[in-house]
C-alpha atoms as a PDB file:
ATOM      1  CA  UNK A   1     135.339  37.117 -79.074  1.00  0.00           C
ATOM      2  CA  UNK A   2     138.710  38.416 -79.467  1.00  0.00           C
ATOM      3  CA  UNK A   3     139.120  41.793 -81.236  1.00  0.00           C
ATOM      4  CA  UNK A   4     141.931  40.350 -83.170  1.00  0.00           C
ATOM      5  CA  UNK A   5     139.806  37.554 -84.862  1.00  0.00           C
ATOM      6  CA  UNK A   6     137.275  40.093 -85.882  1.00  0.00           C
ATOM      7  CA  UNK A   7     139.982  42.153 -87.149  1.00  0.00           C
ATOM      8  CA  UNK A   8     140.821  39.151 -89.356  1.00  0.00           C
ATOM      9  CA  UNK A   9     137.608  38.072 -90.540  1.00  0.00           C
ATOM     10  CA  UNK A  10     137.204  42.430 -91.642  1.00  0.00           C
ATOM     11  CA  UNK A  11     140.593  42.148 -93.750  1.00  0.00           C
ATOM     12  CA  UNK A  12     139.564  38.726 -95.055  1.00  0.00           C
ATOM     13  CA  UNK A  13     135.963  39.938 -95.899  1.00  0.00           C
ATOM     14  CA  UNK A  14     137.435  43.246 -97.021  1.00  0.00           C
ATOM     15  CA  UNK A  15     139.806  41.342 -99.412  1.00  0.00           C
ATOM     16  CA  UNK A  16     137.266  39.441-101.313  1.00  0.00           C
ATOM     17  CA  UNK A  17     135.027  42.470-101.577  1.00  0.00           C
ATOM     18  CA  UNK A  18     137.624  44.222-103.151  1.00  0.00           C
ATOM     19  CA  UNK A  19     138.337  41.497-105.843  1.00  0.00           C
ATOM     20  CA  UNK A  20     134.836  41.684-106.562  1.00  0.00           C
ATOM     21  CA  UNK A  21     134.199  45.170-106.692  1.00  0.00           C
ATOM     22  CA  UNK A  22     137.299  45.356-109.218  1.00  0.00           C
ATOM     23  CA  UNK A  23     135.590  42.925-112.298  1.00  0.00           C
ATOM     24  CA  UNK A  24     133.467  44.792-114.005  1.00  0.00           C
ATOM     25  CA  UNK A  25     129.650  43.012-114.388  1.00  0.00           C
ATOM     26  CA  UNK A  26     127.196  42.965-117.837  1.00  0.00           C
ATOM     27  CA  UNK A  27     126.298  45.214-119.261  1.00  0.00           C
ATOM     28  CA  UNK A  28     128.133  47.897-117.881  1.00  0.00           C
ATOM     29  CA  UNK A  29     125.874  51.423-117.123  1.00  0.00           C
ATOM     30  CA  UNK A  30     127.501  54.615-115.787  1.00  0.00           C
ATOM     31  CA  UNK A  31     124.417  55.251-114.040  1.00  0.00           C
ATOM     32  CA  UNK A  32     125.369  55.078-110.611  1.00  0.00           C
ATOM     33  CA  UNK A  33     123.715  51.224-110.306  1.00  0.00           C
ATOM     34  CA  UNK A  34     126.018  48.137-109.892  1.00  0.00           C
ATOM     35  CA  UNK A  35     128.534  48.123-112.016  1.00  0.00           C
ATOM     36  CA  UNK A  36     130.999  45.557-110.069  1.00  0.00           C
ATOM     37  CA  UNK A  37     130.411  42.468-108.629  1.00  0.00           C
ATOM     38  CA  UNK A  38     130.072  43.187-105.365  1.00  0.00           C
ATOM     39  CA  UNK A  39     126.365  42.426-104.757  1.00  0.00           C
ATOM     40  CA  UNK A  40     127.499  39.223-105.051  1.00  0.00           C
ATOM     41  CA  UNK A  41     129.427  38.668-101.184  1.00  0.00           C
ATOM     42  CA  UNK A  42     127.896  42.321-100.006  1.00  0.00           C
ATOM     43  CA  UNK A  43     124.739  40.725 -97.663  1.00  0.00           C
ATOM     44  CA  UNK A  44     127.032  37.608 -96.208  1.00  0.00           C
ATOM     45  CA  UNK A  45     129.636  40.506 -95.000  1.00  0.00           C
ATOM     46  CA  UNK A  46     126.700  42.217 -92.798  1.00  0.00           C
ATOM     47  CA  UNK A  47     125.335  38.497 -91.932  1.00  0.00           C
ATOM     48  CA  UNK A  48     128.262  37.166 -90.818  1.00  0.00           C
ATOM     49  CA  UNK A  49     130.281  39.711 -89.762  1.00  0.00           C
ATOM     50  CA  UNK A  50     127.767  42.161 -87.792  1.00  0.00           C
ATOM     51  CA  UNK A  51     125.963  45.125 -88.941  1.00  0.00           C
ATOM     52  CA  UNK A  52     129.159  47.201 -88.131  1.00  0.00           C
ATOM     53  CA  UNK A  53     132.206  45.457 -89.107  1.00  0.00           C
ATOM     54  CA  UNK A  54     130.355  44.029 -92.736  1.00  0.00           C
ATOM     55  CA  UNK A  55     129.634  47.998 -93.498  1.00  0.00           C
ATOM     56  CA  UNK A  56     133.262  48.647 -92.723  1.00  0.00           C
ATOM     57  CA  UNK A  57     134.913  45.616 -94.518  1.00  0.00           C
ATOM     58  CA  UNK A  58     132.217  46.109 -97.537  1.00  0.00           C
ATOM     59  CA  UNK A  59     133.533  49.767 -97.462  1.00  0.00           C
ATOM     60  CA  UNK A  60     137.313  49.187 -97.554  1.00  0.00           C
ATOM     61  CA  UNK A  61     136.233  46.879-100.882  1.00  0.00           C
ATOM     62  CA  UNK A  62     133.950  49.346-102.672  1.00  0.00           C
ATOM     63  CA  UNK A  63     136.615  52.305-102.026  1.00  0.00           C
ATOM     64  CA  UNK A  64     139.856  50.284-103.221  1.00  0.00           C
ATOM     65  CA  UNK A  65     138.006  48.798-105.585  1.00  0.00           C
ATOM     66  CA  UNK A  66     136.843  51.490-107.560  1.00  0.00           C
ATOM     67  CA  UNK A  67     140.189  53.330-107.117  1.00  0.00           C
ATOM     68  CA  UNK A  68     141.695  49.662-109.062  1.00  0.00           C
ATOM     69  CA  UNK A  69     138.708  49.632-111.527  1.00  0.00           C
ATOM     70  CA  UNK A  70     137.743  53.312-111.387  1.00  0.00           C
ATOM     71  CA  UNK A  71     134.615  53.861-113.746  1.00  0.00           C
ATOM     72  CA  UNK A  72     134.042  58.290-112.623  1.00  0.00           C
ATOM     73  CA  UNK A  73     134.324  59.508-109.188  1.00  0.00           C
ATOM     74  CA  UNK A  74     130.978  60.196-108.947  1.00  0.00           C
ATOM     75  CA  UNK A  75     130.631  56.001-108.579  1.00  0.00           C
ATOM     76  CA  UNK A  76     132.307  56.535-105.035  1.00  0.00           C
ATOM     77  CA  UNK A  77     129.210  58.280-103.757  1.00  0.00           C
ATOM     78  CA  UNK A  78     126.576  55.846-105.501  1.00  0.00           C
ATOM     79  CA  UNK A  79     128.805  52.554-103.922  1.00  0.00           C
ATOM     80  CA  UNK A  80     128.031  53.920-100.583  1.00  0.00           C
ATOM     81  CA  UNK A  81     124.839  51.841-101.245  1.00  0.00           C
ATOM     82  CA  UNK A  82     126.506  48.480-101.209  1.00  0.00           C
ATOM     83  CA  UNK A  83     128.300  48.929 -97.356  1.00  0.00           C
ATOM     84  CA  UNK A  84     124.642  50.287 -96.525  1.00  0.00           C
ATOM     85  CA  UNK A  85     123.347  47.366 -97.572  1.00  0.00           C
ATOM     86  CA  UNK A  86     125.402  45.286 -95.900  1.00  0.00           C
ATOM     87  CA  UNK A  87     124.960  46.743 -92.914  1.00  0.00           C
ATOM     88  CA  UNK A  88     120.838  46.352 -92.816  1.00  0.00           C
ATOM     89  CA  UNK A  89     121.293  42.914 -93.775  1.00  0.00           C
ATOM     90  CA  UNK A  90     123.479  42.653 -90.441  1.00  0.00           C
ATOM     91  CA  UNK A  91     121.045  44.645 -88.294  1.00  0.00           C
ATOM     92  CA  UNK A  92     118.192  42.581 -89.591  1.00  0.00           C
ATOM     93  CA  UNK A  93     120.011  39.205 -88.914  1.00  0.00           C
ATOM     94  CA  UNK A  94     120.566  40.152 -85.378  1.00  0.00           C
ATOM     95  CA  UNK A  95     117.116  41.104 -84.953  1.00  0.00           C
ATOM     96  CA  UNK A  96     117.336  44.983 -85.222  1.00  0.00           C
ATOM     97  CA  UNK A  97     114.186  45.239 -87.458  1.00  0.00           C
ATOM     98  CA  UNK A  98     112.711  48.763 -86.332  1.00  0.00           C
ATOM     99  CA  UNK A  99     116.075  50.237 -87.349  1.00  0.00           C
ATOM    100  CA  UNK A 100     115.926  48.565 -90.932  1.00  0.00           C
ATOM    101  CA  UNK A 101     112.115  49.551 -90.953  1.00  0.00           C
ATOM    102  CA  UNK A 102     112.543  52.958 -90.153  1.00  0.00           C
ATOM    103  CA  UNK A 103     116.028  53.367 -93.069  1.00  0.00           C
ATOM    104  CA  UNK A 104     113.129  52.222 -95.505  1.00  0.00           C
ATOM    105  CA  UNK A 105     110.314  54.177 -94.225  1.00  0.00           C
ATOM    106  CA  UNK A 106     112.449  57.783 -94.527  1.00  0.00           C
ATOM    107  CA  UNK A 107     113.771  56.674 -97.764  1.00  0.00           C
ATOM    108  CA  UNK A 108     111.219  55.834 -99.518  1.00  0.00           C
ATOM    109  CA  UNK A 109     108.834  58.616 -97.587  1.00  0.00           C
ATOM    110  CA  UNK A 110     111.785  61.094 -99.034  1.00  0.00           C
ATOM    111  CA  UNK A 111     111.314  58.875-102.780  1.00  0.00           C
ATOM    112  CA  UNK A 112     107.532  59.857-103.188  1.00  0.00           C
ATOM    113  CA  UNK A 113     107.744  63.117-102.011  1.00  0.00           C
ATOM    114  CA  UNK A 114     109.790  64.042-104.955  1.00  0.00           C
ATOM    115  CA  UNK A 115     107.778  65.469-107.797  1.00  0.00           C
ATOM    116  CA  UNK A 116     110.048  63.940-111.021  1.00  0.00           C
ATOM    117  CA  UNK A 117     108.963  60.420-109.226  1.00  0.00           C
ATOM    118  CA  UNK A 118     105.663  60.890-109.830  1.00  0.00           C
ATOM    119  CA  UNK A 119     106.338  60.905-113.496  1.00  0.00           C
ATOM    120  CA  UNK A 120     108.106  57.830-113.308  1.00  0.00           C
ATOM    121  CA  UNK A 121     105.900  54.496-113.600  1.00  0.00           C
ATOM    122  CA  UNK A 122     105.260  53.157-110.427  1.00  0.00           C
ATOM    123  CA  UNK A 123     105.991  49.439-110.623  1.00  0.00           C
ATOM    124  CA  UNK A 124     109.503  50.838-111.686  1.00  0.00           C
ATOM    125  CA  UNK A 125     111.064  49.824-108.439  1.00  0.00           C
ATOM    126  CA  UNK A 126     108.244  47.089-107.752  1.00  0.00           C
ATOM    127  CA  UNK A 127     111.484  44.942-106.048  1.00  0.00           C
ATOM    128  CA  UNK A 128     111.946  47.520-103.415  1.00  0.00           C
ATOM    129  CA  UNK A 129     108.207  47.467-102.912  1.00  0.00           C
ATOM    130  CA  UNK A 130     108.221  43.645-102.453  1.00  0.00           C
ATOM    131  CA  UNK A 131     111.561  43.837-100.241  1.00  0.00           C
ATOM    132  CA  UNK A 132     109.788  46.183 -97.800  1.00  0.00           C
ATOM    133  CA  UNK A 133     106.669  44.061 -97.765  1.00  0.00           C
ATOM    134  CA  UNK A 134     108.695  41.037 -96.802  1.00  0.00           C
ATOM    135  CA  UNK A 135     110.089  42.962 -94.582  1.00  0.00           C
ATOM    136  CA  UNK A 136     106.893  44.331 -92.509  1.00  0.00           C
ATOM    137  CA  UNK A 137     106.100  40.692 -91.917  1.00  0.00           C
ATOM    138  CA  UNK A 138     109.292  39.407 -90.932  1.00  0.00           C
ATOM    139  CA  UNK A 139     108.761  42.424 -88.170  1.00  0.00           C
ATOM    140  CA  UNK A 140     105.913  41.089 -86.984  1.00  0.00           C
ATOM    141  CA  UNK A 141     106.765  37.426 -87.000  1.00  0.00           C
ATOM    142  CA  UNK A 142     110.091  38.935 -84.835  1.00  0.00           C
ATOM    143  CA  UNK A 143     107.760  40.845 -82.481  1.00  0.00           C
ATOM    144  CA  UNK A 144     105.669  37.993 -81.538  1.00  0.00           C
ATOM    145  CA  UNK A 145     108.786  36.222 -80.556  1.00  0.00           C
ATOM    146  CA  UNK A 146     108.071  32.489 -82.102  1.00  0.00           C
ATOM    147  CA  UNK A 147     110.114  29.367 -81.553  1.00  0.00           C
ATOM    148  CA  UNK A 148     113.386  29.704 -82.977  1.00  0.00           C
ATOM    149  CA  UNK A 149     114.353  27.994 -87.061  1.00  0.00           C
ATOM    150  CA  UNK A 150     117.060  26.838 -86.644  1.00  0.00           C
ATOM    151  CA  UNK A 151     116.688  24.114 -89.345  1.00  0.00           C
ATOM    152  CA  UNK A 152     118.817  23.893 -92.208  1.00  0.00           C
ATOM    153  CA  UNK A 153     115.613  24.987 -94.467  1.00  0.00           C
ATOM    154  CA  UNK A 154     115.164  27.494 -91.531  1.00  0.00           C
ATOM    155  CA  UNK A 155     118.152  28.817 -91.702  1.00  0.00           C
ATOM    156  CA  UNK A 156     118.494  29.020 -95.628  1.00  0.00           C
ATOM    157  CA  UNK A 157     115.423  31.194 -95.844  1.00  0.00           C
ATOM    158  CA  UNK A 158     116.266  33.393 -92.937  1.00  0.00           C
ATOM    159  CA  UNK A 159     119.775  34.286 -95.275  1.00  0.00           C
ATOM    160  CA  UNK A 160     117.650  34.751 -97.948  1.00  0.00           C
ATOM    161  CA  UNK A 161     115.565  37.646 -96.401  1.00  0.00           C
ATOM    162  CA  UNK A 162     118.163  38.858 -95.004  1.00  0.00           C
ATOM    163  CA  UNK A 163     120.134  39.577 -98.204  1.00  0.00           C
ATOM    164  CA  UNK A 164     116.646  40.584-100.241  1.00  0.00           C
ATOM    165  CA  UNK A 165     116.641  43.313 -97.568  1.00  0.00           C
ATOM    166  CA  UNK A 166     119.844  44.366 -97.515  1.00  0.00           C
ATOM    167  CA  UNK A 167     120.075  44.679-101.010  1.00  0.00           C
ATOM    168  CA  UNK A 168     117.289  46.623-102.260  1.00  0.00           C
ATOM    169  CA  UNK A 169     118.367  48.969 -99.071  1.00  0.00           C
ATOM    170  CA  UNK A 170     121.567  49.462-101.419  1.00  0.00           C
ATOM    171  CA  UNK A 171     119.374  49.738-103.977  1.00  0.00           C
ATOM    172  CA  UNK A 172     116.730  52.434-102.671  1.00  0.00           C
ATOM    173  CA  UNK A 173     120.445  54.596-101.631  1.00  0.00           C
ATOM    174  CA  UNK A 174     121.596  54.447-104.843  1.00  0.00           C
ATOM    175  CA  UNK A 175     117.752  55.597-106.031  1.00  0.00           C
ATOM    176  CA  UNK A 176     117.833  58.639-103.433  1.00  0.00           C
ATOM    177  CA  UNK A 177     120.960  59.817-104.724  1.00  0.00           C
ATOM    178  CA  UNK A 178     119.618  59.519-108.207  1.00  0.00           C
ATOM    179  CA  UNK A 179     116.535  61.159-107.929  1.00  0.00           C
ATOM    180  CA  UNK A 180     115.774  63.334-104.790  1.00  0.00           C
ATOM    181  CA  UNK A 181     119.465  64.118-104.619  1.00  0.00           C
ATOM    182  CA  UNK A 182     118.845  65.406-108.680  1.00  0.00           C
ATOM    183  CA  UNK A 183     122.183  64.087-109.634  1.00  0.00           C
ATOM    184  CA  UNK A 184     120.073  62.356-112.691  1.00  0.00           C
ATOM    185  CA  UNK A 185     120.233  66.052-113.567  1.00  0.00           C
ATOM    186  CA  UNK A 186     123.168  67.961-112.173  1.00  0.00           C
ATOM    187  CA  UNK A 187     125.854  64.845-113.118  1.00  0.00           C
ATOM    188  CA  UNK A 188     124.353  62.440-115.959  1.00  0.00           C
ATOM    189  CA  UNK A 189     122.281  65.574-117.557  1.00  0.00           C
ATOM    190  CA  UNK A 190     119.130  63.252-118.131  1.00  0.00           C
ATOM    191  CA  UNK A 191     115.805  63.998-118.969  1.00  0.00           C
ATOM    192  CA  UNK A 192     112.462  62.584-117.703  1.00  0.00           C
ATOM    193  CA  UNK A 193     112.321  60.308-121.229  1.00  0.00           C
ATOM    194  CA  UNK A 194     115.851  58.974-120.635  1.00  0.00           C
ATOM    195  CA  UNK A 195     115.217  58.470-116.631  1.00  0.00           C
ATOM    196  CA  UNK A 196     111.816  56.651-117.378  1.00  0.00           C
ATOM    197  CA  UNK A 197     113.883  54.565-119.948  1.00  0.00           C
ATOM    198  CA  UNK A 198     116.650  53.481-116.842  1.00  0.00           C
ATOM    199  CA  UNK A 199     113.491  52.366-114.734  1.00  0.00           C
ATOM    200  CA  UNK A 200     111.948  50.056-116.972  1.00  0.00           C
ATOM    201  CA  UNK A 201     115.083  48.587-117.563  1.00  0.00           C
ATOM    202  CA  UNK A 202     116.183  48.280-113.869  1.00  0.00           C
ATOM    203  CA  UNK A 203     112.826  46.636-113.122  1.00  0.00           C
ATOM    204  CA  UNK A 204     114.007  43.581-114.909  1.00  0.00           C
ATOM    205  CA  UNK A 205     117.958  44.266-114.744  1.00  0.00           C
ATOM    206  CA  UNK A 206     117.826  44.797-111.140  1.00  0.00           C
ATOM    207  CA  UNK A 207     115.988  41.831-109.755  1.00  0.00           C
ATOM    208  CA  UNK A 208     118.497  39.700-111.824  1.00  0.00           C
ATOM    209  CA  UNK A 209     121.095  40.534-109.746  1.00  0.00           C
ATOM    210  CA  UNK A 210     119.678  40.229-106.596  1.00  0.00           C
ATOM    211  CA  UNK A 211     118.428  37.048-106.977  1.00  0.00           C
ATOM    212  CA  UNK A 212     121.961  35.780-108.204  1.00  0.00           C
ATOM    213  CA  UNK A 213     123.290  37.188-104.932  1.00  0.00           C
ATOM    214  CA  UNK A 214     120.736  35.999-103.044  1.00  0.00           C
ATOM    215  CA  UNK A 215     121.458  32.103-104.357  1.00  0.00           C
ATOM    216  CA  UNK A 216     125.229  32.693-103.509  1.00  0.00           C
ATOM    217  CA  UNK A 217     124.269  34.018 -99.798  1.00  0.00           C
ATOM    218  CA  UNK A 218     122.296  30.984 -99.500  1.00  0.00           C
ATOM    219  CA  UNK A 219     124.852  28.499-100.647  1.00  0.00           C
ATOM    220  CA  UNK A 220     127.311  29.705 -98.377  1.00  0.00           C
ATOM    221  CA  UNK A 221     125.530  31.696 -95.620  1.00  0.00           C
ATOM    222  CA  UNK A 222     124.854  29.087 -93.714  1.00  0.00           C
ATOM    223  CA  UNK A 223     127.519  27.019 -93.485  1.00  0.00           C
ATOM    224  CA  UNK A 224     129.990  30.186 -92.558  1.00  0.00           C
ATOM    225  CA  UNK A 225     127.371  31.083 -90.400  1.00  0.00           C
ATOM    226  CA  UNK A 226     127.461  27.991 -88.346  1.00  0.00           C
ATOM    227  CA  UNK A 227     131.089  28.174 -88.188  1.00  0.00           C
ATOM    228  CA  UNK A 228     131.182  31.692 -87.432  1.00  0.00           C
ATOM    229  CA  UNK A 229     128.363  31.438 -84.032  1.00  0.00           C
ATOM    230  CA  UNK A 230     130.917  29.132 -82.468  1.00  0.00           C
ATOM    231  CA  UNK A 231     133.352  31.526 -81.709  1.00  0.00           C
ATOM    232  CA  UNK A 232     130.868  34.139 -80.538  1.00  0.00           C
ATOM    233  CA  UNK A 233     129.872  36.117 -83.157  1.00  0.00           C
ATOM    234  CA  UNK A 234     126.238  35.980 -83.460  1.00  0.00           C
ATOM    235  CA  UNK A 235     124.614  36.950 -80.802  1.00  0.00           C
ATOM    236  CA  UNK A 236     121.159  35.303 -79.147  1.00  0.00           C
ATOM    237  CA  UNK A 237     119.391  38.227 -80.392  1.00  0.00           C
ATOM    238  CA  UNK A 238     119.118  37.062 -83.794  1.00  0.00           C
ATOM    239  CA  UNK A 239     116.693  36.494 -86.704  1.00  0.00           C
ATOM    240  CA  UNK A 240     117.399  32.811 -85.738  1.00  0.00           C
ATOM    241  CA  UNK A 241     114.978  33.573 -82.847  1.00  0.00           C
ATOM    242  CA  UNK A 242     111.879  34.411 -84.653  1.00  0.00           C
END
């Protein structure tokens, strides 16, 4: 493929991202979680555009973004989680599950290891939990190497994965520089009360969101995706494959 049509389809990508990342979503929480609507388009940049590119055009969005609609400048290290997680939804799409695996084994190997989690309840984060189980199995169904879905069904749930994955792996960045990177403490000045407070409400906020991102990916993954293989983008090695 041409290096100027993927240079397109970045500043295309790049210029939705950044209209989303400028509106503001409900209810609005300086807390270093979403605060824009950029979960919204985030997994179809990585999907579509490659691992690479969809981190870079989801990171030109987040950082003009948030310069347009700037919330604190501490935000510009917590939206590093949405390029992130564009980029795992990428590298799971084209099949690159032991790098995904390992991003979630370190981080959340890094997550327990950190004594203020262990006075946090458990099932706080029970979506990152369920994202990683999906995710061990979709590894094995890759590794075995099955006949390829490449129904419409097929394909539909193979998006839908795809952007679970991606997302909670913005999710469990944001969460690392939250908690093991103690700026719960050194920025928001939180307590253990007001941080247990946040994780019960994430563990219903959260999911909300993901699953309204997931049924956009879904609507038009596909389709773009489709369009997009024709002119070389995706690659044989794909999640298509399993």
């Amino acid at each position: 493929m041409k290096k100027s049509l993927l240079i397109s389809l970045v500043a295309i990508f790049a210029s939705l991202n950044i209209v989303c990342d400028s509106l503001a979503s409900l209810p609005e929480f300086s807390s270093g979680i979403w605060v824009s609507w950029i979960f919204v388009v985030e997994p179809i940049n990585g999907i579509v555009l490659g691992p690479y590119a969809g981190f870079l055009s989801c990171l030109i969005g987040v950082m003009i973004g948030h310069c347009i609609y700037f919330r604190d400048v501490y935000e510009f290290l917590f939206t590093l989680g949405a390029p992130i997680g564009a980029m795992i939804s990428g590298f799971l799409f084209r099949g690159r599950w032991k790098v995904v695996l390992t991003y979630y084994s370190v981080l959340l190997g890094v997550y327990f290891v950190t004594p203020i989690t262990w006075q946090l309840p458990i099932w706080g984060i029970w979506d990152v939990y369920l994202a990683f189980a999906i995710l061990v199995v979709a590894s094995m169904m890759m590794l075995k190497k099955g006949s390829r879905a490449r129904s419409a069904k097929g394909l539909s749930f193979i998006v839908a994965v795809c952007a679970l994955v991606g997302l909670e792996a913005d999710i469990l960045f944001r969460i690392l520089a939250l908690i093991p990177g103690q700026t719960y403490r050194i920025i928001y000045g939180w307590d253990v009360n007001t941080l247990t407070a946040l994780w019960v409400l994430g563990a219903v906020e959260t999911p909300v969101r993901v699953a309204i991102s997931i049924l956009v990916t879904t609507t038009v993954g596909p389709s773009l995706i489709k369009a997009i293989e024709k002119i070389g983008i995706l690659k044989e090695n794909s999640f298509l494959h399993i």
